[in-house]
Protein backbone atom coordinates (compact mmCIF):
# COMPACT_ATOMS: atom_id res chain seq x y z
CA UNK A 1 0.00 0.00 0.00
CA UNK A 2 1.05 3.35 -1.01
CA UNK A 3 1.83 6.07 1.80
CA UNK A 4 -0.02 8.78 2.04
CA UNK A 5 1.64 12.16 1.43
CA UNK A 6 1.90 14.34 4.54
CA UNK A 7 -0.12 17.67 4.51
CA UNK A 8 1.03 20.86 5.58
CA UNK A 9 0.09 21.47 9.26
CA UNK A 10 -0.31 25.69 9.08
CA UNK A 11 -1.88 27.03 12.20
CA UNK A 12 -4.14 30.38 12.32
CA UNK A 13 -1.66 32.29 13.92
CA UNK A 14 1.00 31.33 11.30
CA UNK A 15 -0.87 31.81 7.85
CA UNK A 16 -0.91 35.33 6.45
CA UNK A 17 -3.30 37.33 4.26
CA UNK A 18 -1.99 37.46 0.78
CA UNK A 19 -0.20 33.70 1.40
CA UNK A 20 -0.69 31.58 -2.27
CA UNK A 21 -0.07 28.01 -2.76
CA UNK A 22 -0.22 27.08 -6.57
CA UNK A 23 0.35 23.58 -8.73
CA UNK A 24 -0.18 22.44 -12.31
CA UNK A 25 -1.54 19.35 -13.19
CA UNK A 26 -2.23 17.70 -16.24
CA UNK A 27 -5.93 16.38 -16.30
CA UNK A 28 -5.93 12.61 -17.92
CA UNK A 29 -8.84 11.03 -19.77
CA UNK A 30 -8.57 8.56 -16.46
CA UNK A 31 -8.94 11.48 -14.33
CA UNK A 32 -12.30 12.10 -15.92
CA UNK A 33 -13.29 8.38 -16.29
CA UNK A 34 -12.33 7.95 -12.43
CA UNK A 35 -14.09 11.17 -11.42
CA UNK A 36 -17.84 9.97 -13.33
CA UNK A 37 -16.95 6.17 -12.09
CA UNK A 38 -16.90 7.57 -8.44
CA UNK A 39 -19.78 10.09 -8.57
CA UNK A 40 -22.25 8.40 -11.10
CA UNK A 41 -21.99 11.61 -13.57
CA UNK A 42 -21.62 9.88 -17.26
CA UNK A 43 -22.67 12.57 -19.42
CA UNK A 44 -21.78 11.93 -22.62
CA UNK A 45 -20.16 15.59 -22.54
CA UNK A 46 -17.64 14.33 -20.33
CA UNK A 47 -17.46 10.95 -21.60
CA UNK A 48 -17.84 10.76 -25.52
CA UNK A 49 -15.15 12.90 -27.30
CA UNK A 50 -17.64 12.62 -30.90
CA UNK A 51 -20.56 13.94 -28.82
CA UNK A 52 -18.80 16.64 -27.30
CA UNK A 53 -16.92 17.96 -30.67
CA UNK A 54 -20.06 17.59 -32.30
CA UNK A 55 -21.37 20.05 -30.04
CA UNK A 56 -18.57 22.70 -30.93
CA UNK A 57 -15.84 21.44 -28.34
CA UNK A 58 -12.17 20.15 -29.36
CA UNK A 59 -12.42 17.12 -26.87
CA UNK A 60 -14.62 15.82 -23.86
CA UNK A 61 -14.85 18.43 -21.43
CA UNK A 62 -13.51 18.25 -18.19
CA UNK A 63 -15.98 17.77 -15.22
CA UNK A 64 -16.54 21.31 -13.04
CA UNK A 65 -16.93 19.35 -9.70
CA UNK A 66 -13.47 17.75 -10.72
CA UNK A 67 -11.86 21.11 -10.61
CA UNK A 68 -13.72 22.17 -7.73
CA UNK A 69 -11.57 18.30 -6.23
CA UNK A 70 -8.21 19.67 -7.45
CA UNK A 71 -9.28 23.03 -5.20
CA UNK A 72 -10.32 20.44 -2.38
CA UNK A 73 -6.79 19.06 -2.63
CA UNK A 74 -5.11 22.60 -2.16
CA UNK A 75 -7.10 23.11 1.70
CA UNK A 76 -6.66 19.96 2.72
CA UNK A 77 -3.12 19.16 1.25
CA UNK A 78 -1.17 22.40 1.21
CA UNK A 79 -3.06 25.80 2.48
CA UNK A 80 -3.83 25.22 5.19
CA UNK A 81 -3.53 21.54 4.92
CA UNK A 82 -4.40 18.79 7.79
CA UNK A 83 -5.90 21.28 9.81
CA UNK A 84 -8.56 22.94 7.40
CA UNK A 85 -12.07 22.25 6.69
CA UNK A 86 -14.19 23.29 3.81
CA UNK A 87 -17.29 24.88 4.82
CA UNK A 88 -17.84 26.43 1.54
CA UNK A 89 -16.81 26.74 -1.62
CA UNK A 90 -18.34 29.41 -4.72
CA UNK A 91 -16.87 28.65 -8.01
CA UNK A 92 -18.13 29.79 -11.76
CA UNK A 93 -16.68 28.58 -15.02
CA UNK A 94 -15.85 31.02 -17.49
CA UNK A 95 -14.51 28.68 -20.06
CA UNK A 96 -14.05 24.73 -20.18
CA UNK A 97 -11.01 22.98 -19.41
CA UNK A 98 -10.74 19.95 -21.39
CA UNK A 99 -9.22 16.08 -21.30
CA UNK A 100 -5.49 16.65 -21.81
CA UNK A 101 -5.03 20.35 -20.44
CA UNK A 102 -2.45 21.59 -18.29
CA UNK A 103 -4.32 23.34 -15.38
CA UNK A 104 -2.94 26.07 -13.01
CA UNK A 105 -4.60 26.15 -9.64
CA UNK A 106 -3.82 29.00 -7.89
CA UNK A 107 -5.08 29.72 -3.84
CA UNK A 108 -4.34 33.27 -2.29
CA UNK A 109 -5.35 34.10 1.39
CA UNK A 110 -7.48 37.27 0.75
CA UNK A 111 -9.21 36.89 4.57
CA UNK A 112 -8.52 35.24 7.88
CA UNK A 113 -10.53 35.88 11.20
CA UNK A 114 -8.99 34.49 14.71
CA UNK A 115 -12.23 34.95 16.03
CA UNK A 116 -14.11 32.67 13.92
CA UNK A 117 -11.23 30.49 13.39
CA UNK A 118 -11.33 30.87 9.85
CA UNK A 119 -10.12 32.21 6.87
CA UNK A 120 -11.22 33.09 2.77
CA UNK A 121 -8.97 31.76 -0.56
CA UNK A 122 -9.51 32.90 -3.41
CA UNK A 123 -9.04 30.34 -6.22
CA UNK A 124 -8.32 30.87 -10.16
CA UNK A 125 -7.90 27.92 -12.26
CA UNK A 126 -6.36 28.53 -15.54
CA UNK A 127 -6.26 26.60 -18.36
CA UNK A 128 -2.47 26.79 -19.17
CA UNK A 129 -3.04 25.22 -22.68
CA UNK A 130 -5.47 28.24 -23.97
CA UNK A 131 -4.63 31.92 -22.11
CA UNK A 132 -4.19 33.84 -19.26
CA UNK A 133 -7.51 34.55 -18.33
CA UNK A 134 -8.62 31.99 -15.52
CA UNK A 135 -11.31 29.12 -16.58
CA UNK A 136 -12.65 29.02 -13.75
CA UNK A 137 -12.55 31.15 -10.20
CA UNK A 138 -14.34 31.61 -7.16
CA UNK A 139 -13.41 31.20 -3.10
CA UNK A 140 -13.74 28.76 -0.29
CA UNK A 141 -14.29 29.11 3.32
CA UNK A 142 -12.20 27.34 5.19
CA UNK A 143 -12.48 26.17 9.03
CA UNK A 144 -9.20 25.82 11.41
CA UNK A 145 -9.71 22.84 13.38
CA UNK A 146 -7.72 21.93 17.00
CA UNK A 147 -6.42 19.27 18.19
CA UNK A 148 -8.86 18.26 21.42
């Protein structure tokens, strides 16, 4: 069995408004095919590259909820890691991100509160294979948890 990697352990007191965290990934037709296996979504968008060029796309189209994962993976692995949790996330797609793309994710602190033992990212995911503007953006809320 593989280990798991180790998250970042931040603290409250130690993150920092204006503190990014970004990563590029390559998204994988088995990234997609994993993603609808595990949540039931098979639409043929996603899943048929001839249905989705013939509806004016160059390939299947990545999954939004995917994206919204690779976010997931940025709290819990990296900013601000084992001791986040989501309570929230907005996110709105300006253009698609497609099987085969190289994806930027990009997190910046814009918010934190000590009193509500919390804080506000700000995400942008950019399609690295198309332009600069971001494909999709948005923010999460994140808890701080303690240990007990």
């Amino acid at each position: 069995m593989d280990e798991e990697p180790s998250a970042a352990t931040w603290s409250l007191n130690e993150i920092t408004e204006g503190q990014t965290f970004n990563y590029e990934r390559v998204i994988h037709s088995s990234d997609v095919d994993a993603f609808a296996s595990l949540t039931g979504d098979f639409s043929p968008l996603h899943m048929d590259e001839s249905f989705a060029r013939k509806r004016g796309f160059k390939t299947r189209v990545v999954h939004g909820a995917l994206l919204g994962g690779l976010i997931s993976r940025v709290i819990g692995m990296h900013l601000p890691g084992r001791n986040a949790i989501l309570l929230a996330l907005d996110l709105k797609f300006s253009s698609p991100i497609f099987v085969g793309d190289l994806v930027r994710i990009c997190g910046t602190v814009v918010q934190l509160s000590i009193a509500a033992s919390s804080i506000i990212i700000q995400f942008k995911v950019y399609n690295t294979s198309i332009d600069s503007k971001p494909a999709a953006f948005g923010k999460a809320i994140v808890g701080m948890t303690r240990e007990s």
